[in-house]
Protein backbone atom coordinates (compact mmCIF):
# COMPACT_ATOMS: atom_id res chain seq x y z
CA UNK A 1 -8.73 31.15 -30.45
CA UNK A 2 -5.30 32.99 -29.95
CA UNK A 3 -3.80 31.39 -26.44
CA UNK A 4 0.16 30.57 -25.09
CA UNK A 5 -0.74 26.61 -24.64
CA UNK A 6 0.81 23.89 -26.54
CA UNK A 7 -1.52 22.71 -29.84
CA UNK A 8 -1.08 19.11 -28.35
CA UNK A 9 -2.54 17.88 -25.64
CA UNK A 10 0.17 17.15 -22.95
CA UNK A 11 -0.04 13.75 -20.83
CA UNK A 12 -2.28 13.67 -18.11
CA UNK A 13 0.81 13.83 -14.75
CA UNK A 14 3.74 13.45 -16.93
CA UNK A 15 5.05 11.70 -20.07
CA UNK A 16 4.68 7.77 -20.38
CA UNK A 17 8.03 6.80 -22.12
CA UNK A 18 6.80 4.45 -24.74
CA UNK A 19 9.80 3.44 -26.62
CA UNK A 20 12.45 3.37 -23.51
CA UNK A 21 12.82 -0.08 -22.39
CA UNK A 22 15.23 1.52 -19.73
CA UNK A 23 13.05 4.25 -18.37
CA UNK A 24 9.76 1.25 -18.08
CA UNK A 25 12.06 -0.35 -16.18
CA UNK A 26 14.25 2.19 -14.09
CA UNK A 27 11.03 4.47 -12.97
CA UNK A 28 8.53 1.71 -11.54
CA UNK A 29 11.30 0.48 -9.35
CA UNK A 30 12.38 3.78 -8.08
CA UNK A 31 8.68 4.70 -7.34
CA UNK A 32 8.70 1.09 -5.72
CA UNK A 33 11.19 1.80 -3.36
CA UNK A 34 9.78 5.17 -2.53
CA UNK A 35 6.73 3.89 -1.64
CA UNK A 36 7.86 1.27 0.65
CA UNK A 37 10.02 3.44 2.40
CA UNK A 38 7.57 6.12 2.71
CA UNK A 39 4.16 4.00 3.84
CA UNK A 40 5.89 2.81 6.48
CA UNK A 41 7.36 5.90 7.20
CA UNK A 42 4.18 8.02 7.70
CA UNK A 43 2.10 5.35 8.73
CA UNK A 44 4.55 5.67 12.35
CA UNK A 45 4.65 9.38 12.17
CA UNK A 46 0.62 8.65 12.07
CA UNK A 47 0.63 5.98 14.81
CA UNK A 48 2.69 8.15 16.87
CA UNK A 49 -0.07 10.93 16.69
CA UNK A 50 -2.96 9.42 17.21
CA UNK A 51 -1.44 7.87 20.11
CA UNK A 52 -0.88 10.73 21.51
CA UNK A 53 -3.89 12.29 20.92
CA UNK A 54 -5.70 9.73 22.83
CA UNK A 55 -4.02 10.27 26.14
CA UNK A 56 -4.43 14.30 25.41
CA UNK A 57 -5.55 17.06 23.91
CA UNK A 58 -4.59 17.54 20.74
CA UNK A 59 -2.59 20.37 19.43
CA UNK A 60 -2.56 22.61 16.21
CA UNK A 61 1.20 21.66 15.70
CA UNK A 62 0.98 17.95 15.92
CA UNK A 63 -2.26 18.29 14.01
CA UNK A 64 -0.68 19.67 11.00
CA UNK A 65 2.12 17.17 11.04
CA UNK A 66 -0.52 14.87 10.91
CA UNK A 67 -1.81 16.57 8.02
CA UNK A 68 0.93 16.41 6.32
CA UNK A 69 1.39 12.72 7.08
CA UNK A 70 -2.56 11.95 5.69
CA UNK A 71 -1.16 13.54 2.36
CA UNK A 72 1.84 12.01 2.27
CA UNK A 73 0.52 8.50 2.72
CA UNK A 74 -2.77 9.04 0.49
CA UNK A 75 -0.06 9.87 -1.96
CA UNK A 76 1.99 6.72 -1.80
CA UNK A 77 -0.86 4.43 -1.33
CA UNK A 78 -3.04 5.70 -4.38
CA UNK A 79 -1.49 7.56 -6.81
CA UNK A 80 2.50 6.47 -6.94
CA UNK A 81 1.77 2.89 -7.60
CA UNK A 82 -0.73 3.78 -10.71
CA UNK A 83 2.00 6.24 -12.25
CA UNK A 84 4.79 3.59 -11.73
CA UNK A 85 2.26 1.02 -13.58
CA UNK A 86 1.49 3.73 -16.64
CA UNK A 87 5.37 4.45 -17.06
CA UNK A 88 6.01 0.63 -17.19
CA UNK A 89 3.30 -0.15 -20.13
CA UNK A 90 3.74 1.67 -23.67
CA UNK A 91 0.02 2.75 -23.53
CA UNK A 92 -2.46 3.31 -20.79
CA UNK A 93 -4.36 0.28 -19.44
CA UNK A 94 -5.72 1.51 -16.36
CA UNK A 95 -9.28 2.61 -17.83
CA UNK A 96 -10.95 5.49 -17.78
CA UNK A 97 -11.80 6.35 -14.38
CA UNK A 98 -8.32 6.29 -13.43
CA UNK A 99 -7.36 8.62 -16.11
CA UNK A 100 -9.78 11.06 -14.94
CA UNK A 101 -9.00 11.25 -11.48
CA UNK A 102 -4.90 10.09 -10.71
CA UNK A 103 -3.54 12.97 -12.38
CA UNK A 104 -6.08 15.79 -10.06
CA UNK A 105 -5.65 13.51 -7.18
CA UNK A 106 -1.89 13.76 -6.82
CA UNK A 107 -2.05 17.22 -7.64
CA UNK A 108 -4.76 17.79 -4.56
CA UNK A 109 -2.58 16.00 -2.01
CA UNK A 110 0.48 17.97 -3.41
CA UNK A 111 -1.71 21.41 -3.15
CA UNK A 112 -2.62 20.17 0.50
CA UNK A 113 0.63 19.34 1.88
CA UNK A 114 1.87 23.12 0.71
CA UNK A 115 -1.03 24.50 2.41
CA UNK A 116 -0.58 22.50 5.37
CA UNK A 117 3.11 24.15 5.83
CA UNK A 118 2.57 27.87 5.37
CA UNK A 119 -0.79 27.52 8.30
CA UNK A 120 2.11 25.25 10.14
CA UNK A 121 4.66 28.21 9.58
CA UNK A 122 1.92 30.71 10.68
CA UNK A 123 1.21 28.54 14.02
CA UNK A 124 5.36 28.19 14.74
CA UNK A 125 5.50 31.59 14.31
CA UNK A 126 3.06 32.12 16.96
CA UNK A 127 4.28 29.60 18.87
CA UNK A 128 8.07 31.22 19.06
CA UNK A 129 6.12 34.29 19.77
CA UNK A 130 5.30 33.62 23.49
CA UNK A 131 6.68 29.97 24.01
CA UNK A 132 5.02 30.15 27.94
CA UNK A 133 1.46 31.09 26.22
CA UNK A 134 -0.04 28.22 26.34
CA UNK A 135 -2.49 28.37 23.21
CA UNK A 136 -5.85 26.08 23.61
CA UNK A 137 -7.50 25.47 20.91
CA UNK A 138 -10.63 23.11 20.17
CA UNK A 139 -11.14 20.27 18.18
CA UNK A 140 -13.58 21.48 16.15
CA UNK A 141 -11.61 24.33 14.88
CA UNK A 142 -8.77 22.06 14.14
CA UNK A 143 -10.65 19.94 11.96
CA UNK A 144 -12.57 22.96 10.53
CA UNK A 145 -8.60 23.88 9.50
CA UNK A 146 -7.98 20.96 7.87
CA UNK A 147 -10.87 20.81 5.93
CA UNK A 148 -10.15 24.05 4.76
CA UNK A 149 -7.03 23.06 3.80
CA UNK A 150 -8.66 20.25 1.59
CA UNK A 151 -11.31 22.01 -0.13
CA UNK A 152 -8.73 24.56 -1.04
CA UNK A 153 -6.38 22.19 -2.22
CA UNK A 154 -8.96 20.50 -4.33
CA UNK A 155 -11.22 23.74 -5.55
CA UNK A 156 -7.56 24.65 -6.92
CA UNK A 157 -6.98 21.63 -9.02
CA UNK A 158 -10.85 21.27 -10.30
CA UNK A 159 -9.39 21.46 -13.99
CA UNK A 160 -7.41 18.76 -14.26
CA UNK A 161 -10.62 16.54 -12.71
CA UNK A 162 -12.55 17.95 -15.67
CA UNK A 163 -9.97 17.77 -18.60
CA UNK A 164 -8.50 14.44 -17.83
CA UNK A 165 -9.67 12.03 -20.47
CA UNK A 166 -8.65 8.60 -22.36
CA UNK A 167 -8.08 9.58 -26.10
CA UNK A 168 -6.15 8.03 -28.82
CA UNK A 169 -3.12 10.62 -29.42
CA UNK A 170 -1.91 11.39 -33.24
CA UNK A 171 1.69 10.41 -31.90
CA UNK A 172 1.15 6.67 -31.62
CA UNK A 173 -2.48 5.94 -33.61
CA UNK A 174 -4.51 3.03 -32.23
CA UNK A 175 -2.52 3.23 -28.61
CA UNK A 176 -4.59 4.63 -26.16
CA UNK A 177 -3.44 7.64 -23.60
CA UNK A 178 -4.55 9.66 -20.29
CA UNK A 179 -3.90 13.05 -21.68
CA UNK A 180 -5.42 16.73 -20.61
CA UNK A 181 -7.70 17.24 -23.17
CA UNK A 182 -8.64 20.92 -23.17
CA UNK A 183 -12.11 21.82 -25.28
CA UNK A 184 -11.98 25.42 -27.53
CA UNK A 185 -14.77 27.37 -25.25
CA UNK A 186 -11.89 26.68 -22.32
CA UNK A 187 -8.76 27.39 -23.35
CA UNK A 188 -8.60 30.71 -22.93
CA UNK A 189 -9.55 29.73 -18.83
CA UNK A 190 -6.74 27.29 -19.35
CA UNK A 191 -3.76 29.13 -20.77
CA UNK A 192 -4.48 31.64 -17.26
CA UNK A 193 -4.79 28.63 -15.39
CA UNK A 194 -1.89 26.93 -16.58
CA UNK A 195 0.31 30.51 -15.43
CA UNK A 196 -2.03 31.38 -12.22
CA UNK A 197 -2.25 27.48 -10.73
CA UNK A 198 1.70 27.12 -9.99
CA UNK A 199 1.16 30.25 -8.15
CA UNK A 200 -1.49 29.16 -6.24
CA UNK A 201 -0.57 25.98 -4.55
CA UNK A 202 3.68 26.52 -4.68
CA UNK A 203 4.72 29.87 -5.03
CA UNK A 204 2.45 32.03 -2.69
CA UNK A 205 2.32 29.19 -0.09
CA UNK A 206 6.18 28.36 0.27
CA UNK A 207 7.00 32.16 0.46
CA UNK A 208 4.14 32.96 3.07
CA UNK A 209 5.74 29.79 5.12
CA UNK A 210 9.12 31.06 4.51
CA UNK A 211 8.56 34.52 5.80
CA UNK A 212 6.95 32.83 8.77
CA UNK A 213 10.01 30.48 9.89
CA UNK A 214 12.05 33.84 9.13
CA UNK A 215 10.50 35.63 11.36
CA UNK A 216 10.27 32.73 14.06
CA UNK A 217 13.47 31.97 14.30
CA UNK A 218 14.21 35.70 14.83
CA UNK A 219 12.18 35.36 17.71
CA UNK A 220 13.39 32.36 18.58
CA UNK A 221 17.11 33.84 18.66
CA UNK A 222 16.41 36.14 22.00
CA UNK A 223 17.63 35.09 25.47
CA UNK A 224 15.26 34.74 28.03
CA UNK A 225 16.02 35.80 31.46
CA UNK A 226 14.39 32.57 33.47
CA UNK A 227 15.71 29.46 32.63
CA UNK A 228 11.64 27.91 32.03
CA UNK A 229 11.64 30.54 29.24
CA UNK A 230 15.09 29.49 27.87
CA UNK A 231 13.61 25.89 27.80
CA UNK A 232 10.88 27.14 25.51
CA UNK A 233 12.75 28.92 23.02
CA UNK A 234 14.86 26.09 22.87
CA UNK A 235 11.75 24.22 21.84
CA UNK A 236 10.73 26.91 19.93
CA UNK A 237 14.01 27.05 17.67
CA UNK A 238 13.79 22.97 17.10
CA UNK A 239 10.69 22.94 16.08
CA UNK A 240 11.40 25.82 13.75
CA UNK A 241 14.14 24.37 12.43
CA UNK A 242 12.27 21.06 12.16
CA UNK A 243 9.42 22.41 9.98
CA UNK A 244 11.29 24.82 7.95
CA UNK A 245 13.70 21.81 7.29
CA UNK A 246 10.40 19.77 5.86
CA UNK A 247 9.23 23.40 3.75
CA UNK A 248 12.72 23.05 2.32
CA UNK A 249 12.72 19.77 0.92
CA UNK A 250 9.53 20.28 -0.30
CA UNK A 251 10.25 23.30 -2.46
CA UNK A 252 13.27 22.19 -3.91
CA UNK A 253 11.64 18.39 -4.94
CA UNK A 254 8.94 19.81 -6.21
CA UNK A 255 9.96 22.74 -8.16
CA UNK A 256 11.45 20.41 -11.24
CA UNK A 257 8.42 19.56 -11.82
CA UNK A 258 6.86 22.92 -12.06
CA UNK A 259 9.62 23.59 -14.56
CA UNK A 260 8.52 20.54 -16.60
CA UNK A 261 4.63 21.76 -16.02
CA UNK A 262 5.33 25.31 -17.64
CA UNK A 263 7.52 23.85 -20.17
CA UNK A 264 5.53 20.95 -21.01
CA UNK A 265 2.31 23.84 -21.29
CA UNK A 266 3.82 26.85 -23.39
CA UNK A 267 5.56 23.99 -25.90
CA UNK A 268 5.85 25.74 -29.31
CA UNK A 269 5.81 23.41 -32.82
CA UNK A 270 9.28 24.38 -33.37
CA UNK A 271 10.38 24.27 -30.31
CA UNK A 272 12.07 21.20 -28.50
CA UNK A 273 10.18 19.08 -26.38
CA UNK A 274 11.46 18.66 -22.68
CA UNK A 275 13.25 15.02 -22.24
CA UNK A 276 10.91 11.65 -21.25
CA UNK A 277 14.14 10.96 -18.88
CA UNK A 278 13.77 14.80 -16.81
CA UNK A 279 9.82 14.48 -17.11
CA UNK A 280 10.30 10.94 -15.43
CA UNK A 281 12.70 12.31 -13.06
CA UNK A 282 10.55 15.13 -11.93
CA UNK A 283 7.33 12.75 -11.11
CA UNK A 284 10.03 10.64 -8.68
CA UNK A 285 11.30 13.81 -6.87
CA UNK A 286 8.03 14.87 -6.34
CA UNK A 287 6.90 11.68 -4.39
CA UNK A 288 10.22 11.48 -3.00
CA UNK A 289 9.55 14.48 -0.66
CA UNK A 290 6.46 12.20 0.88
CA UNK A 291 8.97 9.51 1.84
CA UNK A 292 11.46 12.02 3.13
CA UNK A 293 9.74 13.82 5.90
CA UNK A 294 9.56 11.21 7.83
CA UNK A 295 13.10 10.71 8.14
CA UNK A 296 13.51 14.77 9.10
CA UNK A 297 11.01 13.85 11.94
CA UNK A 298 13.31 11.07 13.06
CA UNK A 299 16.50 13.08 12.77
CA UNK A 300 15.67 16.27 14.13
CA UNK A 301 12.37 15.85 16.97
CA UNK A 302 13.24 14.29 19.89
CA UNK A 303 9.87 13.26 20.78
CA UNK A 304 9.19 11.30 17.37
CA UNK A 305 12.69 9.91 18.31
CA UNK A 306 11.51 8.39 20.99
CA UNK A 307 8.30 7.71 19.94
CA UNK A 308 10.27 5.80 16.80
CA UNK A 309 12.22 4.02 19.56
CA UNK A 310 9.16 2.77 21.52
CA UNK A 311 7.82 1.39 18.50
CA UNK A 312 10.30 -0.36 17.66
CA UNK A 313 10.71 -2.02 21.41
CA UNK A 314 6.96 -2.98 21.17
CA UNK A 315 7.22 -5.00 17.93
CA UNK A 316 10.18 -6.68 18.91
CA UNK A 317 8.80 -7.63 21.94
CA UNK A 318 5.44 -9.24 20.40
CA UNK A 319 7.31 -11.64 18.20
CA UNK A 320 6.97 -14.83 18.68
CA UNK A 321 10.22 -17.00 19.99
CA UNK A 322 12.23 -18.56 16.95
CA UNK A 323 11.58 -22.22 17.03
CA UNK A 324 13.98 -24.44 16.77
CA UNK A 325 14.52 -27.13 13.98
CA UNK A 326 17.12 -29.61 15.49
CA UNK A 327 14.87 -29.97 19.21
CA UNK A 328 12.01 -31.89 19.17
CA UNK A 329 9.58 -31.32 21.92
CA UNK A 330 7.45 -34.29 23.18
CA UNK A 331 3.68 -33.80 22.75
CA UNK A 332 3.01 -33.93 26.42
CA UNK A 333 5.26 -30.81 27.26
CA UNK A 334 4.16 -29.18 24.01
CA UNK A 335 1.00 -28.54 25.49
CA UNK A 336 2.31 -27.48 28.97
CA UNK A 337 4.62 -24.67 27.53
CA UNK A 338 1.86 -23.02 25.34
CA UNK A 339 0.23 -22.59 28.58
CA UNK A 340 2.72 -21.56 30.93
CA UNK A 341 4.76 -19.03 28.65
CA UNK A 342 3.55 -15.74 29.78
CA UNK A 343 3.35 -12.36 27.64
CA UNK A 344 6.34 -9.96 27.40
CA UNK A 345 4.72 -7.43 29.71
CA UNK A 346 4.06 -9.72 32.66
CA UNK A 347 7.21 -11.15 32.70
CA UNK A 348 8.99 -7.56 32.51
CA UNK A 349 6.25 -7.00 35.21
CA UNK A 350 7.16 -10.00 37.09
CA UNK A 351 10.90 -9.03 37.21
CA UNK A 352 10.37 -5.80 37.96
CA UNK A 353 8.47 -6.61 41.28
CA UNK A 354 11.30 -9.11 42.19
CA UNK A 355 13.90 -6.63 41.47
CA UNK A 356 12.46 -4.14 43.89
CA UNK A 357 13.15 -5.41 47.08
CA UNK A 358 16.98 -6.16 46.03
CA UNK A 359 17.16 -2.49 44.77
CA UNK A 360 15.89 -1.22 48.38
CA UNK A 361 18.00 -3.54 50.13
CA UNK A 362 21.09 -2.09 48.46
CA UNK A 363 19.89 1.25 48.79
CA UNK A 364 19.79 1.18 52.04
CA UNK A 365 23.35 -0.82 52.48
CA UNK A 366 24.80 2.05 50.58
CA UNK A 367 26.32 4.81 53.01
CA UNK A 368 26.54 8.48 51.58
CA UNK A 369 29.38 9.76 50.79
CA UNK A 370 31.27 11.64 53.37
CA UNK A 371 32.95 14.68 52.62
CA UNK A 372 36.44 15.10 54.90
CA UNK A 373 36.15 18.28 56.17
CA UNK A 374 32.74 17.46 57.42
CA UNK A 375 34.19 13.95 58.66
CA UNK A 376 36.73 16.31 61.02
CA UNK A 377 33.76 18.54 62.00
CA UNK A 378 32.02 15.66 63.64
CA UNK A 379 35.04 13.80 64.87
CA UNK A 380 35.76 16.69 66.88
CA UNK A 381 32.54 17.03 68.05
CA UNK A 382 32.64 14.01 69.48
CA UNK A 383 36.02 13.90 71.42
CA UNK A 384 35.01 17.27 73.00
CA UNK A 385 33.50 17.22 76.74
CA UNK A 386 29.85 16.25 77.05
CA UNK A 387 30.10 18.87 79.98
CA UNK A 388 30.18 21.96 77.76
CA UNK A 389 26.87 20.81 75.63
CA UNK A 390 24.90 20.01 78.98
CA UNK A 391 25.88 23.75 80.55
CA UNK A 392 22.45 25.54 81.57
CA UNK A 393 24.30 28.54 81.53
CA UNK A 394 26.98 28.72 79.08
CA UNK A 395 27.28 32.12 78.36
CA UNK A 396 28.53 32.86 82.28
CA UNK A 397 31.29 30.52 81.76
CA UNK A 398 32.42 31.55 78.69
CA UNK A 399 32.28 35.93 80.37
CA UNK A 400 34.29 33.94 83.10
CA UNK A 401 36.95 32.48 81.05
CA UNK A 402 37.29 36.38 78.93
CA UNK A 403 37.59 37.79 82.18
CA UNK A 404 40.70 35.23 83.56
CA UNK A 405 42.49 35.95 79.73
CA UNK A 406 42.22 39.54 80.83
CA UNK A 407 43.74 39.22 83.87
């Protein structure tokens, strides 16, 4: 059947260098360090949420950050360590069950996350709107969102579930590999698909989200006339500015590997094959944006600042006093100080209550500060005749005294 896609099947998420001793070695410890930095990353940025849910009602804004956060984590945790282990083996050892699902899982949480920002760009854009509005929305619905979001994400990718399989490729006989295996009734489907999906889940999602922060920081430009609604569009702007910052990085890590995806598709016999080095290098970019929006939450929102900040003052406070190797405590006090040593809150508790009545004591020692024209005002007060302020009738003495001038 006549059709634009490539005679071979291409690698199932990618090319698994199998002669590079250099790339097995280089791209499993980049990936490494991306996912370390990133888990932690989100799993604050999730913390921080859920937190804060709990004390309140939750909000479509901070839900979709926490959206994003889900997919950036289920990322890192799942798929990232799987395609550092295939790019550090010459064939594909992980079975076939993970062959048939890492490739349309990544792809899902990738499709989710752009999803995720163009609703988050629609909701900012509303937001910057009428920052005094205050917008309720239910649970329910939020989750409803989200699990639109989802479906969508994964409806879009369907494909790859079905064509992933564990084959031996004519490139390397008797090694096994994870590659897209498309079947002749479906490749006319796939050669649309192949055009349509980029489309889908990058192109038309980014531009919608694009056109949203556009227009929301337009709004977010005008001057209010009360200084409550010049607080809001400050707000506003930094949370514009915020999520069109994390739309940014997204589009521009992701879109070498759309490049390689189109490339790697529409590959003619006689044409040359894209590089295993820029096919390895687009797979890190693209979970390299899941480790990075963290840090754009940390730089640029205040809140996660000092949400970040908190954090960090509550594990340093739980941890456990450094014991020390040259003193030797005797058994009998041993047991004594395990009991007595208090946790970090009471004590701060503890000190707080004692530092109280010192702070009211020299609170009230402290004298106001005087101004000296108002320090003259009283002083003359004062030296004037106590006569004049106890006068029933002032006002006759005062006609008498304009009636002697005249004179």
């Amino acid at each position: 059947m006549n059709s634009s896609l490539a005679p071979q099947a291409p690698f199932a998420g990618g090319s698994q260098p199998h002669d590079s001793r250099a790339w097995k070695a280089a791209i499993p410890a980049l990936l490494g360090v991306v996912c370390l930095a990133g888990v932690a990353g989100n799993a604050c940025v999730l913390g921080l949420l859920l937190s804060s849910a709990r004390r309140g009602k939750p909000s479509l804004i901070h839900s979709l950050i926490l959206n994003l956060s889900l997919a950036d984590l289920l990322l890192l945790l799942f798929a990232a360590p799987l395609r550092a282990a295939a790019y550090s083996r010459s064939a594909w050892s992980l079975g076939w069950f993970v062959c048939k699902t890492s490739d349309g899982f990544s792809r899902t949480c990738m499709a989710a996350k752009s999803l995720t920002t163009a609703v988050a760009a629609k909701a900012c854009f509303a937001y910057a709107s009428n920052p005094a509005k205050q917008v309720s929305i239910e649970p329910r619905a939020i989750c409803a969102l989200l699990l639109a979001t989802w479906l969508a994400a994964l409806v879009s990718s369907l494909p790859l579930w079905l064509f992933s399989s564990l084959r031996e490729p004519p490139v390397a006989a008797g090694s096994a590999a994870c590659v897209v295996a498309v079947p002749a009734p479906a490749r006319e489907f796939m050669a649309a698909f192949v055009n349509l999906y980029p489309l889908l889940v990058f192109g038309a999602p980014l531009l919608c989200a694009f056109l949203y922060f556009w227009r929301a920081y337009g709004r977010c430009q005008r001057r209010g006339t009360k200084t409550q609604n010049l607080r809001n569009q400050i707000r506003s702007r930094r949370l514009t500015v915020m999520l069109l910052s994390v739309a940014v990085t997204l589009a521009v890590l992701w879109l070498p590997e759309w490049i390689a995806w189109l490339w790697v598709w529409h590959l003619k016999p006689a044409s040359p094959a894209p590089p295993e080095g820029f096919l390895a290098l687009t797979q890190v970019l693209m979970f390299t944006s899941s480790s990075a929006d963290p840090l754009i939450f940390l730089v640029m929102s205040e809140e996660f600042r000092e949400g970040f900040k908190g954090l960090w003052k509550r594990l340093t406070l739980e941890k456990p006093l450094p014991a020390a190797d040259n003193q030797e405590i005797p058994a009998a006090k041993a047991d004594v100080l395990s009991d007595s040593v208090p946790s970090p809150e009471p004590v701060i508790a503890e000190q707080e209550k004692e530092a109280a009545p010192q702070a009211t004591e020299s609170l009230e020692s402290k004298e106001l500060p005087v101004f000296p024209d108002v320090e003259q005002f009283w002083h003359d007060r004062e030296a004037a005749p106590d006569a004049q302020d106890n006068d029933p009738v002032p006002w006759e003495h005062e006609e008498q005294e304009t009636v002697g001038c005249n004179k």
